[in-house]
PDB file of N, CA and C in Angstrom:
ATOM      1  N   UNK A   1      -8.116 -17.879 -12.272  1.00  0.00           N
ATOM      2  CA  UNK A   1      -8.329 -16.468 -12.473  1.00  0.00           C
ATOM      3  C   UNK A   1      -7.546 -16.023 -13.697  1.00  0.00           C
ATOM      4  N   UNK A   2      -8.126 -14.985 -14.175  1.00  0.00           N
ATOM      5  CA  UNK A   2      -7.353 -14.090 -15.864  1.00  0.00           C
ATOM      6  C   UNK A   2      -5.605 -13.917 -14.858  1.00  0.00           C
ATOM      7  N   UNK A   3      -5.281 -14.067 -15.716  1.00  0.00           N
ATOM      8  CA  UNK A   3      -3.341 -12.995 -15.555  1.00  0.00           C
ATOM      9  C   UNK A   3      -3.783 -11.604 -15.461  1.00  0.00           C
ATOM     10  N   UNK A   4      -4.845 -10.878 -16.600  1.00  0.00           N
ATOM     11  CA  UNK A   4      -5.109  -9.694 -16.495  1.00  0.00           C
ATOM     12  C   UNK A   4      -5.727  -8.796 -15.117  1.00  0.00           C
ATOM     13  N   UNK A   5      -6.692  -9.780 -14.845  1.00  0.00           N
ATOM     14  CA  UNK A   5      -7.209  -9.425 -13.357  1.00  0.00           C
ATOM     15  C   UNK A   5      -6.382  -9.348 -12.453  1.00  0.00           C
ATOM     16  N   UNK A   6      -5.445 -10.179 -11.989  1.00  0.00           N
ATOM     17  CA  UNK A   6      -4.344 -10.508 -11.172  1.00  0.00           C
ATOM     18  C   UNK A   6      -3.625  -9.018 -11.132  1.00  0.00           C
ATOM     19  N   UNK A   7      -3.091  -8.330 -12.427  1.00  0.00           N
ATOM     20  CA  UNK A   7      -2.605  -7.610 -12.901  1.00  0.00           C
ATOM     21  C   UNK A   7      -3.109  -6.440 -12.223  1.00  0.00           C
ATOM     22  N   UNK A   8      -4.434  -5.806 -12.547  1.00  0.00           N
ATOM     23  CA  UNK A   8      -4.714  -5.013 -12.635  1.00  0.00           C
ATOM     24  C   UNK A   8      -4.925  -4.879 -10.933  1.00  0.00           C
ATOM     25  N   UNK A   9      -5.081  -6.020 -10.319  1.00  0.00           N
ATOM     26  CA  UNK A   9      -5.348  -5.499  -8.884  1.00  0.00           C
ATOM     27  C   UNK A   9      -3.978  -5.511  -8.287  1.00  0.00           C
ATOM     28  N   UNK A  10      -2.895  -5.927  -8.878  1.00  0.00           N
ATOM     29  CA  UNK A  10      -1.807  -5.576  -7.951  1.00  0.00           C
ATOM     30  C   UNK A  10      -1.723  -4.084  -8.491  1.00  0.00           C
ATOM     31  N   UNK A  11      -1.719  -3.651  -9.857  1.00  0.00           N
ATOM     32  CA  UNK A  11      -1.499  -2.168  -9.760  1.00  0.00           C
ATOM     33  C   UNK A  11      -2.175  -1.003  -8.955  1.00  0.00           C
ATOM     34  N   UNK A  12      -3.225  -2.118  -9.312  1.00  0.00           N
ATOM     35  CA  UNK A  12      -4.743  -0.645  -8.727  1.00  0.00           C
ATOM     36  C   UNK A  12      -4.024  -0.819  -6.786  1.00  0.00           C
ATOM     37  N   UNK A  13      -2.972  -1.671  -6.176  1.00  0.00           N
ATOM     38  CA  UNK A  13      -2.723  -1.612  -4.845  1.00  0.00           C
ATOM     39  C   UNK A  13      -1.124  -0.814  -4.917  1.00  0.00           C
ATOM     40  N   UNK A  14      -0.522  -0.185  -5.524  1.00  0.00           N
ATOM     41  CA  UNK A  14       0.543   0.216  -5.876  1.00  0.00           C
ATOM     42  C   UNK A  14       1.681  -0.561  -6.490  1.00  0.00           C
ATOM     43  N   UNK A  15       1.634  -1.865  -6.433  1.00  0.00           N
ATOM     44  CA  UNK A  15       2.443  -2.551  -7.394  1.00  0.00           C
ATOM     45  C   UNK A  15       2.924  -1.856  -8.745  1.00  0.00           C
ATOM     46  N   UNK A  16       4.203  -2.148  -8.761  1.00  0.00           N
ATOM     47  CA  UNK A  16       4.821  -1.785 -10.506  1.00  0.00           C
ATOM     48  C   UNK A  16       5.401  -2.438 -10.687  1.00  0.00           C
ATOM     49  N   UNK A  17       5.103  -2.916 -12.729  1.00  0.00           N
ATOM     50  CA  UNK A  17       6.205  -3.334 -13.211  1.00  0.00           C
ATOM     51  C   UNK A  17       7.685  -3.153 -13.339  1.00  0.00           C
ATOM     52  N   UNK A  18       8.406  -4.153 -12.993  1.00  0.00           N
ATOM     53  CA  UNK A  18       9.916  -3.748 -13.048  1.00  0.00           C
ATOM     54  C   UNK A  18      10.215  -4.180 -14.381  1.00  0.00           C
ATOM     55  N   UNK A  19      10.410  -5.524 -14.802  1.00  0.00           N
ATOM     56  CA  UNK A  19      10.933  -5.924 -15.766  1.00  0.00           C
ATOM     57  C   UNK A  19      10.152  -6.929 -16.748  1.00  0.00           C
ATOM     58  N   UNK A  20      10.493  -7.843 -17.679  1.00  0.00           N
ATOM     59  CA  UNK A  20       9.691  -8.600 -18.400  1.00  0.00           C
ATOM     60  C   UNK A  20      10.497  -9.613 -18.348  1.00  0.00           C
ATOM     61  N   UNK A  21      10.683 -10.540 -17.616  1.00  0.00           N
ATOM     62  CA  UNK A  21      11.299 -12.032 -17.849  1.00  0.00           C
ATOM     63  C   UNK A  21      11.218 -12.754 -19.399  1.00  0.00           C
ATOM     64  N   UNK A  22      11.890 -13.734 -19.504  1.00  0.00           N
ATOM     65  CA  UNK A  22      11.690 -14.671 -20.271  1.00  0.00           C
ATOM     66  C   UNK A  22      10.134 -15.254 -20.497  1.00  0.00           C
ATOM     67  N   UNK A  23       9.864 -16.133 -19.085  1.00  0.00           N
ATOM     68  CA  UNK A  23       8.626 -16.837 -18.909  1.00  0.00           C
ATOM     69  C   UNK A  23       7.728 -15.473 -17.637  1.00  0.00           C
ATOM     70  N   UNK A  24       8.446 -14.872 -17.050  1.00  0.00           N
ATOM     71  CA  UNK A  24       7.219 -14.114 -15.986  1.00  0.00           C
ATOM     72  C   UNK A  24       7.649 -12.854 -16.158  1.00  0.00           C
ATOM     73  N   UNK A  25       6.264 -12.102 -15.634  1.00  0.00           N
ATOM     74  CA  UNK A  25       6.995 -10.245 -15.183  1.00  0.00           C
ATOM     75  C   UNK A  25       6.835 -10.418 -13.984  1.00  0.00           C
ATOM     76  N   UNK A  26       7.989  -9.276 -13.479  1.00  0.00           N
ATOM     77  CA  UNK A  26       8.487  -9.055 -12.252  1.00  0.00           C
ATOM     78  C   UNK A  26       8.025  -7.833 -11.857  1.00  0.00           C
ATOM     79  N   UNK A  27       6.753  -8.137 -11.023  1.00  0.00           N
ATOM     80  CA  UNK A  27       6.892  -6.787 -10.079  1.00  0.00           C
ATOM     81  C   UNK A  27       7.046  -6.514  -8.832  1.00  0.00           C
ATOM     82  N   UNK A  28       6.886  -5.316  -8.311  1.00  0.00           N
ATOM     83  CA  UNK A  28       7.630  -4.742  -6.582  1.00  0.00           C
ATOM     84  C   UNK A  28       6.172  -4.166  -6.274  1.00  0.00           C
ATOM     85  N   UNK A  29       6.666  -4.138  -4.854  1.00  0.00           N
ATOM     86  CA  UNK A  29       5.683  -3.072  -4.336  1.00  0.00           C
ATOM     87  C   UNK A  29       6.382  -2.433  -3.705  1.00  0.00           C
ATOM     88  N   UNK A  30       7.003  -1.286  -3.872  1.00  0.00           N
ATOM     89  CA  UNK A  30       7.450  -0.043  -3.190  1.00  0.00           C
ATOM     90  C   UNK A  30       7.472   0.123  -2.531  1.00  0.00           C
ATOM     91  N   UNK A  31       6.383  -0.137  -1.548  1.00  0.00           N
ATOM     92  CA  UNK A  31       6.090   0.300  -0.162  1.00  0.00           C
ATOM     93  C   UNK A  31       7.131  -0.558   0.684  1.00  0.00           C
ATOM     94  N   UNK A  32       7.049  -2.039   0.530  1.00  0.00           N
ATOM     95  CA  UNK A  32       7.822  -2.778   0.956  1.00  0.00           C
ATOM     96  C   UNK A  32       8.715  -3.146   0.305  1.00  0.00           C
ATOM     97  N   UNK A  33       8.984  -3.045  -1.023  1.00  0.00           N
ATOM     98  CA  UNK A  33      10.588  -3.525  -1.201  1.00  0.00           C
ATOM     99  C   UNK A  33      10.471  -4.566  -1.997  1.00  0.00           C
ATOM    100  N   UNK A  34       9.670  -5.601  -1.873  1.00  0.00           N
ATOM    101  CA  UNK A  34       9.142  -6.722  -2.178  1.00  0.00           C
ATOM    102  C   UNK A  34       8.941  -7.200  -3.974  1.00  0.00           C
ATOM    103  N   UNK A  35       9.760  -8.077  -3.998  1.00  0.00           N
ATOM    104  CA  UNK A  35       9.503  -8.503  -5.858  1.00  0.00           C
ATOM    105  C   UNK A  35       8.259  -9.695  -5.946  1.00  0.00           C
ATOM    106  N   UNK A  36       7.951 -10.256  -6.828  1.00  0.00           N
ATOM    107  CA  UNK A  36       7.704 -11.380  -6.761  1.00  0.00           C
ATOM    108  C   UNK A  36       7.255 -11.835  -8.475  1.00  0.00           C
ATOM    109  N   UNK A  37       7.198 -12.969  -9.189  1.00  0.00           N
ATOM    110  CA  UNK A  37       7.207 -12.956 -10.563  1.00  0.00           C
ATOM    111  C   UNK A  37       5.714 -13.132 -10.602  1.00  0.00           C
ATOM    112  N   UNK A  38       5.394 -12.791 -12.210  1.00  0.00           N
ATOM    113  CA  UNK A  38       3.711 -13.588 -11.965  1.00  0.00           C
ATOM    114  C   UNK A  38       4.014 -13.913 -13.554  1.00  0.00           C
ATOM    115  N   UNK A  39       3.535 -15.233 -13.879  1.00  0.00           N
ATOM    116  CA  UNK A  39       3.635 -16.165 -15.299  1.00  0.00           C
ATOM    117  C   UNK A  39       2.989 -15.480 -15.712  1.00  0.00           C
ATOM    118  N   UNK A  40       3.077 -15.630 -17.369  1.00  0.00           N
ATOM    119  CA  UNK A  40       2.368 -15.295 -18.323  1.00  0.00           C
ATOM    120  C   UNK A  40       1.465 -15.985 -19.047  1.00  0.00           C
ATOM    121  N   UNK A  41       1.144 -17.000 -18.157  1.00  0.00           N
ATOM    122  CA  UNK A  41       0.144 -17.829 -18.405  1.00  0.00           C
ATOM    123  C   UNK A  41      -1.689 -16.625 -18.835  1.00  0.00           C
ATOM    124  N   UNK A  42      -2.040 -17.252 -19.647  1.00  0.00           N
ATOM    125  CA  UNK A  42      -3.771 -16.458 -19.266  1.00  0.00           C
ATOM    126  C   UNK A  42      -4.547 -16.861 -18.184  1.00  0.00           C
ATOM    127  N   UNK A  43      -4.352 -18.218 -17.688  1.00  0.00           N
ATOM    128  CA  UNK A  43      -5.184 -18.174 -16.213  1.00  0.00           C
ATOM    129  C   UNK A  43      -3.930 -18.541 -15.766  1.00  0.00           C
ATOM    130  N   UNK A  44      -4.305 -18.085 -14.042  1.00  0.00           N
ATOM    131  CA  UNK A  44      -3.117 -18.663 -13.222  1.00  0.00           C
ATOM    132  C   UNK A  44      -3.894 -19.044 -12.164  1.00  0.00           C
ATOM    133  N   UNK A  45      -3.407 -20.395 -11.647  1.00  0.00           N
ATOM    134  CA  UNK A  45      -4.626 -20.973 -10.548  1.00  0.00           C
ATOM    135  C   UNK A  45      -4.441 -20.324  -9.182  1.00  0.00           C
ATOM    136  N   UNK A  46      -5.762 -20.292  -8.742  1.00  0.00           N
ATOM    137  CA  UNK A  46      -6.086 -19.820  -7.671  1.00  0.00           C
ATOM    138  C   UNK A  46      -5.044 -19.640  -6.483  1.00  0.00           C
ATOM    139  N   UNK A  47      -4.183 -20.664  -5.961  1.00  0.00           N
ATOM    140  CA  UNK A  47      -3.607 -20.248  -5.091  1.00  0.00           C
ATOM    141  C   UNK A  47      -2.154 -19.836  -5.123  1.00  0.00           C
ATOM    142  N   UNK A  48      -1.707 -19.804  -6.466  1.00  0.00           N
ATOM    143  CA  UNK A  48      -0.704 -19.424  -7.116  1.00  0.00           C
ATOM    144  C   UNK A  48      -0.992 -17.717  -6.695  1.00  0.00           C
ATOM    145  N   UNK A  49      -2.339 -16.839  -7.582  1.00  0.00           N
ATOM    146  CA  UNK A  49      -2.856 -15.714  -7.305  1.00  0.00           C
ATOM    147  C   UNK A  49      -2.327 -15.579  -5.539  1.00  0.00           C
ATOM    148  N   UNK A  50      -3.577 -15.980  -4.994  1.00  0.00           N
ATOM    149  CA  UNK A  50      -3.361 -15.896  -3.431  1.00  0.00           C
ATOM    150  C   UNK A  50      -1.442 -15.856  -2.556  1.00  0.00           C
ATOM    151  N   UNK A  51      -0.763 -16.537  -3.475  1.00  0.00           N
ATOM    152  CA  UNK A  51       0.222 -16.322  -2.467  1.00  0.00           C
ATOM    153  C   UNK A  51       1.356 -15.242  -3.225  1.00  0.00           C
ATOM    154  N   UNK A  52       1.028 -15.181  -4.870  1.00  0.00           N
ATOM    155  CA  UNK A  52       1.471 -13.620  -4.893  1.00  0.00           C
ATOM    156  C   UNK A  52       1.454 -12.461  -4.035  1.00  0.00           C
ATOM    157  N   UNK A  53      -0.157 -12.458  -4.272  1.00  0.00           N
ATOM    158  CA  UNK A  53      -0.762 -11.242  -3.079  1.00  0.00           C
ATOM    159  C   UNK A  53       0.017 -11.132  -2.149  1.00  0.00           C
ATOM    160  N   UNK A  54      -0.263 -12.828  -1.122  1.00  0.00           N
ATOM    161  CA  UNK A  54       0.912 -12.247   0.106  1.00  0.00           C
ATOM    162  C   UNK A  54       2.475 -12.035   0.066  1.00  0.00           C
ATOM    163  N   UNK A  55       2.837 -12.189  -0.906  1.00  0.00           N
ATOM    164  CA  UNK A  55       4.034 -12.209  -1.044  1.00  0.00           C
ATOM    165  C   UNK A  55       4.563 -10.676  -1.383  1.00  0.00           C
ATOM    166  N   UNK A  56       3.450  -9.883  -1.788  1.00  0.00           N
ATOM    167  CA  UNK A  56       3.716  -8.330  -2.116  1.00  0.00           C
ATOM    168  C   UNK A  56       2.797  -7.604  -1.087  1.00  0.00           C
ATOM    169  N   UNK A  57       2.297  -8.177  -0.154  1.00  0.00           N
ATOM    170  CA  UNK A  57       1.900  -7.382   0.989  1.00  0.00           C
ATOM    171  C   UNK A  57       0.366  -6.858   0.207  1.00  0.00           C
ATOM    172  N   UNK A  58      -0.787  -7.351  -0.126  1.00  0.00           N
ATOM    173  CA  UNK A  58      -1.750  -7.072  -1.128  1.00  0.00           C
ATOM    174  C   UNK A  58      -2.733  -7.874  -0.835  1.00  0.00           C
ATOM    175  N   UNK A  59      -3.739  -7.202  -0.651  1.00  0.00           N
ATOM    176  CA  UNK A  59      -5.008  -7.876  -0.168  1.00  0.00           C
ATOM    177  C   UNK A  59      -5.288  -8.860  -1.448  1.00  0.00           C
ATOM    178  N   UNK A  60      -5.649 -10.156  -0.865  1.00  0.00           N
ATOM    179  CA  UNK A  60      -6.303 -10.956  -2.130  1.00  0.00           C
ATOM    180  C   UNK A  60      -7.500 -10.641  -2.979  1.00  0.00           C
ATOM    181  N   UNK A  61      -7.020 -11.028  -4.200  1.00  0.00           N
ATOM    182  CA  UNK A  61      -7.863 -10.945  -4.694  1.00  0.00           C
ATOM    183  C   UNK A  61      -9.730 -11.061  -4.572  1.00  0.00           C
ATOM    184  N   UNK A  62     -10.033 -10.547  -4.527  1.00  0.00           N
ATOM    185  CA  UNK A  62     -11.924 -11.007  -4.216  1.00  0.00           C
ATOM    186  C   UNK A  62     -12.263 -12.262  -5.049  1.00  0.00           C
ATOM    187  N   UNK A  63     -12.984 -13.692  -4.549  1.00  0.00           N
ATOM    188  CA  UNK A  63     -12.873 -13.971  -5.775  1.00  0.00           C
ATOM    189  C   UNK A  63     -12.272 -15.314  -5.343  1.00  0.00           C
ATOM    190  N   UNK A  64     -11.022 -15.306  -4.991  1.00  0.00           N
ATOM    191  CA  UNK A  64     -10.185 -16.247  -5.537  1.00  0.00           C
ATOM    192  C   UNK A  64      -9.748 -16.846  -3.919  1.00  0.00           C
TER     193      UNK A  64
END
């Protein structure tokens, strides 16, 4: 899957950027508290995606 897609559906679920790592950005989800990094790779494989999601409380991606 794109990094961008990944992106845009953790925001479009309330996710925000916190910071810009070296190699990843770091975002939270507010609701829960919850960080988790995502690479800056342009694709990031499939279940890499998938366990972001759960890791920020975020429905998976469609898709993936």
């Amino acid at each position: 899957m794109k990094r961008r897609d990944l992106v845009r559906h953790l925001e479009a679920y309330g996710c925000q950027l916190l910071r810009e790592g070296a190699s990843h950005s770091i975002y939270s989800n507010p609701l829960t508290g919850r960080k988790e990094g995502v690479p800056r790779h342009t694709e990031i494989k499939k279940h890499l995606g998938r366990s972001i999601c759960r890791n920020l409380n975020v429905p998976e991606l469609p898709g993936s």
